[in-house]
Each structure stands twice: as C-alpha cells, then as structure tokens.
PDB file of N, CA and C in Angstrom:
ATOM      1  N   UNK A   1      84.453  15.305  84.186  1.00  0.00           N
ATOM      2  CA  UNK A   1      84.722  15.568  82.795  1.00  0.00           C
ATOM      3  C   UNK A   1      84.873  17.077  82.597  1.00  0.00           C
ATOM      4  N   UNK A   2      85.908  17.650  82.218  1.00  0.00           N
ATOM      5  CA  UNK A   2      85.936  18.957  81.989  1.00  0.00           C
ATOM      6  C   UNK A   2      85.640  19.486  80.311  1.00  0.00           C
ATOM      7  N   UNK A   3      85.170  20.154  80.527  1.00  0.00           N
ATOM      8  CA  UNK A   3      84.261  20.850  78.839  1.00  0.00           C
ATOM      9  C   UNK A   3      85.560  21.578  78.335  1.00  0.00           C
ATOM     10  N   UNK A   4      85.199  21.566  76.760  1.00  0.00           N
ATOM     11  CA  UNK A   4      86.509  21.915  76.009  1.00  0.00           C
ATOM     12  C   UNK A   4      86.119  23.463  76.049  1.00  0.00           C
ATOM     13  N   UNK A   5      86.940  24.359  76.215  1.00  0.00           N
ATOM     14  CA  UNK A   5      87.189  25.663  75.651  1.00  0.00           C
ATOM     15  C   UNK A   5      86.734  26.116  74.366  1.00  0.00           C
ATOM     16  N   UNK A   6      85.419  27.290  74.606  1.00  0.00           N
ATOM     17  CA  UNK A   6      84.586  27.352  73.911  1.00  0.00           C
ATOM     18  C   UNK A   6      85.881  28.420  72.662  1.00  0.00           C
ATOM     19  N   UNK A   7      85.739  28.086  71.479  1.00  0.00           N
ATOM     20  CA  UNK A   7      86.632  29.286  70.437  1.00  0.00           C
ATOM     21  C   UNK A   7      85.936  30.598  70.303  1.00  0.00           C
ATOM     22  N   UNK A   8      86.234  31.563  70.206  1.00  0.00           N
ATOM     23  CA  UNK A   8      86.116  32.978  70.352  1.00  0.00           C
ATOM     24  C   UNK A   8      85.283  32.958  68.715  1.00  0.00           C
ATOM     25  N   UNK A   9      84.213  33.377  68.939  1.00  0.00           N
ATOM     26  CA  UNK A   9      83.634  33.936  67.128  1.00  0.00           C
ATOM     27  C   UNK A   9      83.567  35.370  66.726  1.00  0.00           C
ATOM     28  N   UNK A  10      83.614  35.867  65.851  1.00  0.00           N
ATOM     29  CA  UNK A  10      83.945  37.210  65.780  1.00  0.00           C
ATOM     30  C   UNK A  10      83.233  38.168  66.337  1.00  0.00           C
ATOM     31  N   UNK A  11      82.149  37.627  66.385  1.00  0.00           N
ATOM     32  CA  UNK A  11      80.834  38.801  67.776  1.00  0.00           C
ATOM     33  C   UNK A  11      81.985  38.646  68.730  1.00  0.00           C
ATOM     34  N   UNK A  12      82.148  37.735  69.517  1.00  0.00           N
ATOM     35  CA  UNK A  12      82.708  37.325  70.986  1.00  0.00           C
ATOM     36  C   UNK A  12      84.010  38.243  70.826  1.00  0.00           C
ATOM     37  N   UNK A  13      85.115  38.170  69.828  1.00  0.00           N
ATOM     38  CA  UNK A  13      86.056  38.818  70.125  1.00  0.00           C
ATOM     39  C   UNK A  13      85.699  40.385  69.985  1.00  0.00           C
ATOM     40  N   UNK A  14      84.914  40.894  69.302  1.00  0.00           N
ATOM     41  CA  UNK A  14      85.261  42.190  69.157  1.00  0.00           C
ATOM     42  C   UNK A  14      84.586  42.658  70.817  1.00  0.00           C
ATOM     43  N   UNK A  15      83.334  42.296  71.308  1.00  0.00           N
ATOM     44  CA  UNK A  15      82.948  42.728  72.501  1.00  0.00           C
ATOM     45  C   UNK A  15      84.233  42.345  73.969  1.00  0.00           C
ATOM     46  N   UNK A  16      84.829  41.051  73.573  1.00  0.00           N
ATOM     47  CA  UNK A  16      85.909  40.943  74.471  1.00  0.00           C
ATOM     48  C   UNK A  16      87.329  41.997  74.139  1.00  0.00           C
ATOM     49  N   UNK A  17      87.341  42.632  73.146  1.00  0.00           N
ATOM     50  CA  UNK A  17      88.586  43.421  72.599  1.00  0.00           C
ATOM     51  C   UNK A  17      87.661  44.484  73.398  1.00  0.00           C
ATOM     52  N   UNK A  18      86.930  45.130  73.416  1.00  0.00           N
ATOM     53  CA  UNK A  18      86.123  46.215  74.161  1.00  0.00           C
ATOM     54  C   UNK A  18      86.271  46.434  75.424  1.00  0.00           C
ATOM     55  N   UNK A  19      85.820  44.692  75.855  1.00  0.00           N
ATOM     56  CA  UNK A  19      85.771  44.860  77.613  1.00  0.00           C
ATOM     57  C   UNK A  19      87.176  45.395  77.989  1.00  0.00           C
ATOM     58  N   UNK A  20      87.840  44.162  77.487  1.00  0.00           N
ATOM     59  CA  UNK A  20      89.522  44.546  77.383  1.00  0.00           C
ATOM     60  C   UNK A  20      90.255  45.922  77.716  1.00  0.00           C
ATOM     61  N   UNK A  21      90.242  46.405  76.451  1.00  0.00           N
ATOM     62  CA  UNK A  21      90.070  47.811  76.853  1.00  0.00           C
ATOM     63  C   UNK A  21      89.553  48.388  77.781  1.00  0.00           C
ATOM     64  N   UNK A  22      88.570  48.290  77.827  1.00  0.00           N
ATOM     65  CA  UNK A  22      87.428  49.613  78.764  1.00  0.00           C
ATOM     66  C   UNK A  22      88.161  48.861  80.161  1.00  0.00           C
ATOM     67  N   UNK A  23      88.493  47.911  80.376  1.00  0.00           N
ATOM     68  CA  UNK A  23      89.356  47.477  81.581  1.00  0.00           C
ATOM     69  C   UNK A  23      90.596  48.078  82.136  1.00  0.00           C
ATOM     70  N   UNK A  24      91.408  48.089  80.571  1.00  0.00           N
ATOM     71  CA  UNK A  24      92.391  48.800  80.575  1.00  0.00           C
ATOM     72  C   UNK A  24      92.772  50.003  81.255  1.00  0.00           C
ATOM     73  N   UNK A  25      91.609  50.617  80.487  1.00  0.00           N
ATOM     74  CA  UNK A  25      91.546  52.236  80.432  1.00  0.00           C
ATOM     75  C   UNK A  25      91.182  52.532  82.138  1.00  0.00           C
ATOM     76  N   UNK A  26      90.358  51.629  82.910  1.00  0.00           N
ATOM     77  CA  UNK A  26      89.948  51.617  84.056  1.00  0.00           C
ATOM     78  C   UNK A  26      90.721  51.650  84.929  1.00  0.00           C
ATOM     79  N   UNK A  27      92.052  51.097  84.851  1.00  0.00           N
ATOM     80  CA  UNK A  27      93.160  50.587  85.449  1.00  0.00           C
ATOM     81  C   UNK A  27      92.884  49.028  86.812  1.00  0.00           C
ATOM     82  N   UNK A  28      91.705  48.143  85.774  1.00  0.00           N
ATOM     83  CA  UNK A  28      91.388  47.420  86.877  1.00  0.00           C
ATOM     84  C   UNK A  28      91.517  46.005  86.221  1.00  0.00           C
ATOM     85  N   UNK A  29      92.336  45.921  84.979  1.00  0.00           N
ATOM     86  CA  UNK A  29      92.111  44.533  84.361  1.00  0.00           C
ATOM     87  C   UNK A  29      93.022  43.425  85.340  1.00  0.00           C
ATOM     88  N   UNK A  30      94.041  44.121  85.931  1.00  0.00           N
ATOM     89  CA  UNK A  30      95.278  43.277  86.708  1.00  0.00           C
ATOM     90  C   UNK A  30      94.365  42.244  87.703  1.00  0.00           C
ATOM     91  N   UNK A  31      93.258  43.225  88.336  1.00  0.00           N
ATOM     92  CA  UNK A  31      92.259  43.050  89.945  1.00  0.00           C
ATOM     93  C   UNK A  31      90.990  41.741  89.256  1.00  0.00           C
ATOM     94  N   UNK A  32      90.726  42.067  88.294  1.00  0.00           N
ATOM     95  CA  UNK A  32      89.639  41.575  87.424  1.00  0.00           C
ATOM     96  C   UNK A  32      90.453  40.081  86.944  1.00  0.00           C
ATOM     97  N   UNK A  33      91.508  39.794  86.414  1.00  0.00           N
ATOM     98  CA  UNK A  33      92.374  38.949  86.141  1.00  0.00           C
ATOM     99  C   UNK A  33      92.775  38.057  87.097  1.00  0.00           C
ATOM    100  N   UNK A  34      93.311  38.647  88.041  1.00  0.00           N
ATOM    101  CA  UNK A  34      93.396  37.700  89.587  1.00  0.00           C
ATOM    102  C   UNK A  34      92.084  37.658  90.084  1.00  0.00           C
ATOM    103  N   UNK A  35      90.990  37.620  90.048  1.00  0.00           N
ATOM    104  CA  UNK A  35      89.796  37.088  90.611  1.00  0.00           C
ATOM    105  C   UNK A  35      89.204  35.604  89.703  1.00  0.00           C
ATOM    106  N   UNK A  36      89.629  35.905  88.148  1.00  0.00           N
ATOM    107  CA  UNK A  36      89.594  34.831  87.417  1.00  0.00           C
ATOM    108  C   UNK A  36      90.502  33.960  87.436  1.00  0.00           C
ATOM    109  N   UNK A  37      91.604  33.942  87.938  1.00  0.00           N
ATOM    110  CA  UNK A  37      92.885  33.429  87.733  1.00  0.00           C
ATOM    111  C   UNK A  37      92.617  32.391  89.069  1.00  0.00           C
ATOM    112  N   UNK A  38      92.204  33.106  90.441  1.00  0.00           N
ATOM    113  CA  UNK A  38      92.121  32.205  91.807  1.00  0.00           C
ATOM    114  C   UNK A  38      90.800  31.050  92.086  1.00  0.00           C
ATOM    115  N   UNK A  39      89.579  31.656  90.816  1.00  0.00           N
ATOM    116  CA  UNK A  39      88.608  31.142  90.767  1.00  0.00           C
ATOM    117  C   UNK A  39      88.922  29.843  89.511  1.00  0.00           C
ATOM    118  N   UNK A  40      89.819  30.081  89.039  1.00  0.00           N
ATOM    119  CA  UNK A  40      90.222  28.739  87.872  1.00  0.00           C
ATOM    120  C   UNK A  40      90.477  27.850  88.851  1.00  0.00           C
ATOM    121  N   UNK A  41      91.813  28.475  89.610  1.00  0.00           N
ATOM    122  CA  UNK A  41      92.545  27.362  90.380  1.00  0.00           C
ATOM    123  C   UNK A  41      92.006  26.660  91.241  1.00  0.00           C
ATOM    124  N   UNK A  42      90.833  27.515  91.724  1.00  0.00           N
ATOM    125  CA  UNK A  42      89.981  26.434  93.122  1.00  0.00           C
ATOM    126  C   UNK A  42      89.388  25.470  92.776  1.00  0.00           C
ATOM    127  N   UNK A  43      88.817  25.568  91.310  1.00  0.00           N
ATOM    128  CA  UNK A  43      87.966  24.791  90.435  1.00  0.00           C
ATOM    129  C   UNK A  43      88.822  23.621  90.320  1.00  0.00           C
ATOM    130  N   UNK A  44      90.276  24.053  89.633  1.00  0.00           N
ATOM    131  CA  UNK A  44      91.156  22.689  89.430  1.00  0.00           C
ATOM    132  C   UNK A  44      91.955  21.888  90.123  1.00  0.00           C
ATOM    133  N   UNK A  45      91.700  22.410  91.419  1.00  0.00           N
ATOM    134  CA  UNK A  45      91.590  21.801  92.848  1.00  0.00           C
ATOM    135  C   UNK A  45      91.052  20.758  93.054  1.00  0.00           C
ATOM    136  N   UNK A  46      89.646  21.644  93.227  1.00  0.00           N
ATOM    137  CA  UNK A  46      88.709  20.817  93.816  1.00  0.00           C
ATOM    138  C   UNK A  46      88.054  21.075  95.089  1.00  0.00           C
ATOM    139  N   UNK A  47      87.186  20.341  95.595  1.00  0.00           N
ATOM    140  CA  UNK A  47      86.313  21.306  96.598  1.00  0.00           C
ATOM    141  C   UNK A  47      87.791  21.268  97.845  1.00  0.00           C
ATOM    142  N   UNK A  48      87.911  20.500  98.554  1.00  0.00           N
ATOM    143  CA  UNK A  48      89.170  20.047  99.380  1.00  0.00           C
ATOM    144  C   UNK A  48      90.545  20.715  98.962  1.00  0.00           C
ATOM    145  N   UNK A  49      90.911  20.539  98.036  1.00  0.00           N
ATOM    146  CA  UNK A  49      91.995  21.455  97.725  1.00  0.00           C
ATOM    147  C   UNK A  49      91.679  23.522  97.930  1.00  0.00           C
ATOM    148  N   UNK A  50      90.643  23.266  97.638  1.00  0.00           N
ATOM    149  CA  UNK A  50      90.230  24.951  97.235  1.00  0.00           C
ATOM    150  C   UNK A  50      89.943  24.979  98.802  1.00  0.00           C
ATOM    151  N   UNK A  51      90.131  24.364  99.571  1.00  0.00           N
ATOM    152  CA  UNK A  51      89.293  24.957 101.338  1.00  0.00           C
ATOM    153  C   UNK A  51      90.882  25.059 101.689  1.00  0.00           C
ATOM    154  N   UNK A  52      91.877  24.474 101.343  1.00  0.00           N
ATOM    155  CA  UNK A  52      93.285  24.471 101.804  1.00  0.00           C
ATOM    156  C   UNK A  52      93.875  25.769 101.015  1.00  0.00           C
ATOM    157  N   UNK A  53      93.877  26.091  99.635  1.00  0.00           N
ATOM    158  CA  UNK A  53      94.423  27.356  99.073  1.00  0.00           C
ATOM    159  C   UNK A  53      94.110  28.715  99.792  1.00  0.00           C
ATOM    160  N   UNK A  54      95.107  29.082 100.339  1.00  0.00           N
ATOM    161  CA  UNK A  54      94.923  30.477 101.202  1.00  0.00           C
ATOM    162  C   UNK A  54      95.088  31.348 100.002  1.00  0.00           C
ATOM    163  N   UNK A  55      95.589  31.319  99.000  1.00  0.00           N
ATOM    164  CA  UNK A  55      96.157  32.742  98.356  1.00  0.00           C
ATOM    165  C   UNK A  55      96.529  32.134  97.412  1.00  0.00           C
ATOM    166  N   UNK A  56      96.617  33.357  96.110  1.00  0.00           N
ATOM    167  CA  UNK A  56      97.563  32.988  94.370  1.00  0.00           C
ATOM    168  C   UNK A  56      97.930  33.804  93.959  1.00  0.00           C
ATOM    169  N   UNK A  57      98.833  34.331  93.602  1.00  0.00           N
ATOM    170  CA  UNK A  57      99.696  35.280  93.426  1.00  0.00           C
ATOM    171  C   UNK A  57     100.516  35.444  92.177  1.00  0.00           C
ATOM    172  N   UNK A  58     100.464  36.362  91.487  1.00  0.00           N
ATOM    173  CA  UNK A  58     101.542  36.613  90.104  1.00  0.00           C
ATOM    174  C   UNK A  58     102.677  37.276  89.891  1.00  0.00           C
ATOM    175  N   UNK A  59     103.420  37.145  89.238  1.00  0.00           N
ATOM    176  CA  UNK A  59     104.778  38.271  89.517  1.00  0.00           C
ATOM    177  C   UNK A  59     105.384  37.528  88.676  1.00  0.00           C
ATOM    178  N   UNK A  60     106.002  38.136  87.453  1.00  0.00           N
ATOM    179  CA  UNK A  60     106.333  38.121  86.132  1.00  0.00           C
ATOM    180  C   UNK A  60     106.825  36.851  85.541  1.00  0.00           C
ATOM    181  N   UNK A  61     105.406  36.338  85.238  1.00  0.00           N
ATOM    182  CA  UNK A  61     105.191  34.995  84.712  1.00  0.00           C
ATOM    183  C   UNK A  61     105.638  33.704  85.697  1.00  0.00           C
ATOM    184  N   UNK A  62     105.372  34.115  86.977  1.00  0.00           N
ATOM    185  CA  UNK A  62     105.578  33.047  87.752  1.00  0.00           C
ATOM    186  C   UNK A  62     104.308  32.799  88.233  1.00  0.00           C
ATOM    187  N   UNK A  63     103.695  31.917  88.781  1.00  0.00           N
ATOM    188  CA  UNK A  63     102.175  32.013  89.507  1.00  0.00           C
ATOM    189  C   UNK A  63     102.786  31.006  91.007  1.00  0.00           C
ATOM    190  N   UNK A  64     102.173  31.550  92.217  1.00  0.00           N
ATOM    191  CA  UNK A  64     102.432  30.908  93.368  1.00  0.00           C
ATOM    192  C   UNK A  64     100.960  30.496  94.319  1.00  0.00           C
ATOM    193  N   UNK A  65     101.154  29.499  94.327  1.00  0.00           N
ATOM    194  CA  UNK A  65     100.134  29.205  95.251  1.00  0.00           C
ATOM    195  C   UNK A  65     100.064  29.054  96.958  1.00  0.00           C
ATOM    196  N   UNK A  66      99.492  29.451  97.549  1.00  0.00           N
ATOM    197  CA  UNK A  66      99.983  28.965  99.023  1.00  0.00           C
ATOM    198  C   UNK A  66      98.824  28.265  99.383  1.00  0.00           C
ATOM    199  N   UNK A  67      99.373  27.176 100.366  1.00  0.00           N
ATOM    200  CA  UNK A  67      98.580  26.374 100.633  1.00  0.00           C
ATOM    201  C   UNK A  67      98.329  26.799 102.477  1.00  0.00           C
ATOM    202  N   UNK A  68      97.348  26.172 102.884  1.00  0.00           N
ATOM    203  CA  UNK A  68      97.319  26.295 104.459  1.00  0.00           C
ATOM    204  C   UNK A  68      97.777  24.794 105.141  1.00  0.00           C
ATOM    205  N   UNK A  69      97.425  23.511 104.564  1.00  0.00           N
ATOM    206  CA  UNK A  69      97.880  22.458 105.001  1.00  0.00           C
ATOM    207  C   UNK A  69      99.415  21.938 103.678  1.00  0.00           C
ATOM    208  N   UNK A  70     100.421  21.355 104.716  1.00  0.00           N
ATOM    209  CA  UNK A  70     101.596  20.784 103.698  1.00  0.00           C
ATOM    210  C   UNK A  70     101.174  19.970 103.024  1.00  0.00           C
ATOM    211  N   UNK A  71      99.891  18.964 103.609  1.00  0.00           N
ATOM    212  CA  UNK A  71     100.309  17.522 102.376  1.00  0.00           C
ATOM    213  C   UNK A  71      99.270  18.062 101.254  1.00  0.00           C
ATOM    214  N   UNK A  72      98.530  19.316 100.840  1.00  0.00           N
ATOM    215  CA  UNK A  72      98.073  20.209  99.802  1.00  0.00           C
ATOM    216  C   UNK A  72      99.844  20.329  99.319  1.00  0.00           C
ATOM    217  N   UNK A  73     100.066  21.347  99.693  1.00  0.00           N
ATOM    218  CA  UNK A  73     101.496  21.769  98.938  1.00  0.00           C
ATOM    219  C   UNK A  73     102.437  20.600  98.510  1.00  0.00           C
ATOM    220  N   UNK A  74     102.733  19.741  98.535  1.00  0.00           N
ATOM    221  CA  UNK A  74     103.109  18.499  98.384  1.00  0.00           C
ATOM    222  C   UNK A  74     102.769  17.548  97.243  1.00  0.00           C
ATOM    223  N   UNK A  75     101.208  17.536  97.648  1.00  0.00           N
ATOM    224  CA  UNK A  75     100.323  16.567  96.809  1.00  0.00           C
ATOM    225  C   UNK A  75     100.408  17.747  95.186  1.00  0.00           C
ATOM    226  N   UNK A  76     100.397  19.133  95.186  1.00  0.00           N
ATOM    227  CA  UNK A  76     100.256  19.949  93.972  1.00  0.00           C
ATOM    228  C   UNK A  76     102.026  19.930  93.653  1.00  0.00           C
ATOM    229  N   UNK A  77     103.100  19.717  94.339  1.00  0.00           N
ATOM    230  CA  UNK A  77     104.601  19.770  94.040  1.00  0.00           C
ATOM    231  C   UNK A  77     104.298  18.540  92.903  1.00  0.00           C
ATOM    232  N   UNK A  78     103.796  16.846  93.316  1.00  0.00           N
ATOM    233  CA  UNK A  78     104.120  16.021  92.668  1.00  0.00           C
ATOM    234  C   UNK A  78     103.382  16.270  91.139  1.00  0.00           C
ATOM    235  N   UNK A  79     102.410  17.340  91.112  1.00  0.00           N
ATOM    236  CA  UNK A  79     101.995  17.288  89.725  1.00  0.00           C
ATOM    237  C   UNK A  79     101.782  18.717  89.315  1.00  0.00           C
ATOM    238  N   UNK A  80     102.873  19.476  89.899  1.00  0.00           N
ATOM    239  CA  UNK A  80     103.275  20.340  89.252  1.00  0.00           C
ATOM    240  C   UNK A  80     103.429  20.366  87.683  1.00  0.00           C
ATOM    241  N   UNK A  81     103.868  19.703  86.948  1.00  0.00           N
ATOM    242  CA  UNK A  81     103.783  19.644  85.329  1.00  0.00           C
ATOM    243  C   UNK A  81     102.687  20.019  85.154  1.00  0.00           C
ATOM    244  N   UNK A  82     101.484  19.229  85.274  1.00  0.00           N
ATOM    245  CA  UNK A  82     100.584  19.153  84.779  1.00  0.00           C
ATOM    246  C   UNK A  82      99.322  20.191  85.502  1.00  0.00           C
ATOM    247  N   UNK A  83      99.881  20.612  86.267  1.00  0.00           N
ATOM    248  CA  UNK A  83      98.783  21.919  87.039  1.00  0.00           C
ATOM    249  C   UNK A  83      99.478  23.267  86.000  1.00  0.00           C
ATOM    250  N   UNK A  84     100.653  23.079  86.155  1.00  0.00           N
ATOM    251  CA  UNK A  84     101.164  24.124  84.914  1.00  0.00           C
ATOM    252  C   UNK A  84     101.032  24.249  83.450  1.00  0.00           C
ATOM    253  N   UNK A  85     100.446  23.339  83.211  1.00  0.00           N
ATOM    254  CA  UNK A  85      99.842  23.039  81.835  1.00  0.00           C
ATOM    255  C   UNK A  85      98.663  23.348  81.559  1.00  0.00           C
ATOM    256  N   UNK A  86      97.962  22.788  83.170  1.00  0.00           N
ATOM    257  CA  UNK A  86      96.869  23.417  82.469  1.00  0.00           C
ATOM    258  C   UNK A  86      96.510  25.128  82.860  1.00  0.00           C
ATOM    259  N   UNK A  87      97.490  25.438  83.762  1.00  0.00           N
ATOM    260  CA  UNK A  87      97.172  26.753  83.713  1.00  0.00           C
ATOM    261  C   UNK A  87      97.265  27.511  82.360  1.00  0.00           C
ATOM    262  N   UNK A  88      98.423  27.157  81.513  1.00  0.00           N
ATOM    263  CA  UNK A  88      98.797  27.819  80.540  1.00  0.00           C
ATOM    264  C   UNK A  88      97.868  27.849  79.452  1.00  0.00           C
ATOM    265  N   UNK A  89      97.481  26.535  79.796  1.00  0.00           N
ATOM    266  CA  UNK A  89      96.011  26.336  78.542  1.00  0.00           C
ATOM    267  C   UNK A  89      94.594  26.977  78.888  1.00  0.00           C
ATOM    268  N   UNK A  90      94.571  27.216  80.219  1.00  0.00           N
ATOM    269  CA  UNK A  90      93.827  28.269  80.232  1.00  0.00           C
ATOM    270  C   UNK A  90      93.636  29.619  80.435  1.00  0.00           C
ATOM    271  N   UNK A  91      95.236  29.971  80.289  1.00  0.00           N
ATOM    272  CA  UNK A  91      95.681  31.490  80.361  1.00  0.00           C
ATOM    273  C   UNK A  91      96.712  31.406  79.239  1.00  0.00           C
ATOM    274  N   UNK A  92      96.463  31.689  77.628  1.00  0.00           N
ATOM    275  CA  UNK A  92      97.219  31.092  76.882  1.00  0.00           C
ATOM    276  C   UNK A  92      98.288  32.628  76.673  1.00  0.00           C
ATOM    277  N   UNK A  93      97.354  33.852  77.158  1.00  0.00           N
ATOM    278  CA  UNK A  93      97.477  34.948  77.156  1.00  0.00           C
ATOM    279  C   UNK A  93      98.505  35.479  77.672  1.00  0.00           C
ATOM    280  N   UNK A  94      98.569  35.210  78.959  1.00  0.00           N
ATOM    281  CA  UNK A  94      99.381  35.944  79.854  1.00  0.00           C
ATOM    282  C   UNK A  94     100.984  35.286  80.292  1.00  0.00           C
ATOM    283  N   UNK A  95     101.313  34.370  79.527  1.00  0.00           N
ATOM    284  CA  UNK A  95     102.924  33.896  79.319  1.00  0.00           C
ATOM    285  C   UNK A  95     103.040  33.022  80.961  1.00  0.00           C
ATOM    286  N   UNK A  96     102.518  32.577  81.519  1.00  0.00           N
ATOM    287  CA  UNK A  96     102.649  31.453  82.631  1.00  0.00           C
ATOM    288  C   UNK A  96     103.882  31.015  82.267  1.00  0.00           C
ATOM    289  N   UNK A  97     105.258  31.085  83.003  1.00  0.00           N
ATOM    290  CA  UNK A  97     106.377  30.151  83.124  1.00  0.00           C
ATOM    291  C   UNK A  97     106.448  29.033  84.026  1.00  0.00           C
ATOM    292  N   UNK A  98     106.134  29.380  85.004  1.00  0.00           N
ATOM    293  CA  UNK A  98     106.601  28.776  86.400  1.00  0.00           C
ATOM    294  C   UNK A  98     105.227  28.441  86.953  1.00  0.00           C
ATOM    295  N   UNK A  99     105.009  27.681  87.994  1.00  0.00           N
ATOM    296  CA  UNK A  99     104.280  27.259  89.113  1.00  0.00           C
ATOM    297  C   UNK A  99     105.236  27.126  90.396  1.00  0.00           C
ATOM    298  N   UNK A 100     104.748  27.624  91.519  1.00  0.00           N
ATOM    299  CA  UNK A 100     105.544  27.418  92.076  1.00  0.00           C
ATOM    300  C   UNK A 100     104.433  27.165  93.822  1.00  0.00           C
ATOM    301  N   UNK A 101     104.813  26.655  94.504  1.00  0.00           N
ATOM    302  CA  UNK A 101     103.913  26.391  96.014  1.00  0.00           C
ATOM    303  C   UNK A 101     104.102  26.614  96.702  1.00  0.00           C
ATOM    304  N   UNK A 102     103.745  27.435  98.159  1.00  0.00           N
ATOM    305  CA  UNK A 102     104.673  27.832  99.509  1.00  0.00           C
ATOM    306  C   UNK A 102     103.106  27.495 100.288  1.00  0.00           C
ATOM    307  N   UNK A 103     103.897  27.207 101.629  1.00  0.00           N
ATOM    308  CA  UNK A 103     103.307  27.229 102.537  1.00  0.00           C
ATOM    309  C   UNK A 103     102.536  28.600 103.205  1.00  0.00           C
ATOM    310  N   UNK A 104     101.684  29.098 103.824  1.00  0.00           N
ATOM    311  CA  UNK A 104     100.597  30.261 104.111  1.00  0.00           C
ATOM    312  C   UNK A 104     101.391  30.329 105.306  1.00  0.00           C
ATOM    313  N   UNK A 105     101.231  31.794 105.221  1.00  0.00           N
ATOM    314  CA  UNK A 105     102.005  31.884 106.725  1.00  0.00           C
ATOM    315  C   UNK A 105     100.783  32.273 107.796  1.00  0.00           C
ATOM    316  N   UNK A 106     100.923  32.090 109.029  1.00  0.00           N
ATOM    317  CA  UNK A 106      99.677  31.745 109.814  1.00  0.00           C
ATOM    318  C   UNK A 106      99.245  33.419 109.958  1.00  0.00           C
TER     319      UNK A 106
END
C-alpha cells in the first residue's frame, strides 16, 4: 500500500523555500535531487528490481534508467506509462517528459 503524499503547510513550505535556496546558492541542489530521484526509483522497483538498477540519469526532462539484467529493462518497457506517471507525480516539479531504459554497460 503506498501512503498518499503528505500537502505542504505553510511552516513546511517556507523552511522548504529556504532549504531550496540555501541549496541553490550551494550549487548542490542538482547532486541532492539525483540522490532523491534514484532513491524514489529503487523504492518503486522494489527490492529485486532495485538490485538490477545500475544507474538513473537526467538530461532535459528525459529520465533514463539502466538496468544490469534485460528481462528488468523489458519488464519496466511494458509499463513504462505508468512508471512515468508515477514519476511525475512524484516530481511534479521538475517537468519529467520521457522515461526511457537502456541496458548498463558492463
């Protein structure tokens, strides 16, 4: 059962408009973002899927996953829609277009 997405209350946003920033200003929100971004995806994996994901990768609104075994890359091709959906719903932020899957190179 996955828990609904808690809504932001106005304490929560102004300290997250802060971190935000002070991230910004750090030049480390990109590094900080992809650590949350690879730790979503392993989750919506699953334990087995997440031991096969070698890598996740961004580049202007595309997200790529690589897998280490094919029938991973395969099994995430047939439900591609819906892995892209929910990425978007949980990155409502950052404009997700694409999903896309490649194989890990050894």
């Amino acid at each position: 059962m996955r828990r609904k997405p808690r809504k932001p209350s106005p304490e929560w946003s102004a300290v997250g408009s802060f971190v935000e920033d002070s991230l910004k200003r750090l030049g480390v929100r990109q590094e900080v973002h992809k650590v949350s971004l690879e730790d979503w995806c392993r989750k919506w994996l699953g334990e087995a899927g997440s031991r096969s994901l070698a890598k996740v990768t961004v580049r202007k609104g595309q997200v790529t996953w690589e897998f280490r075994h094919p029938a991973w890359r395969q099994e995430i091709q047939a439900r591609q829609d819906e892995a892209l959906k929910a990425l978007q719903a949980a990155f409502p932020a950052e404009g997700y277009k694409e999903l896309k899957t490649a194989l890990a190179r050894s």
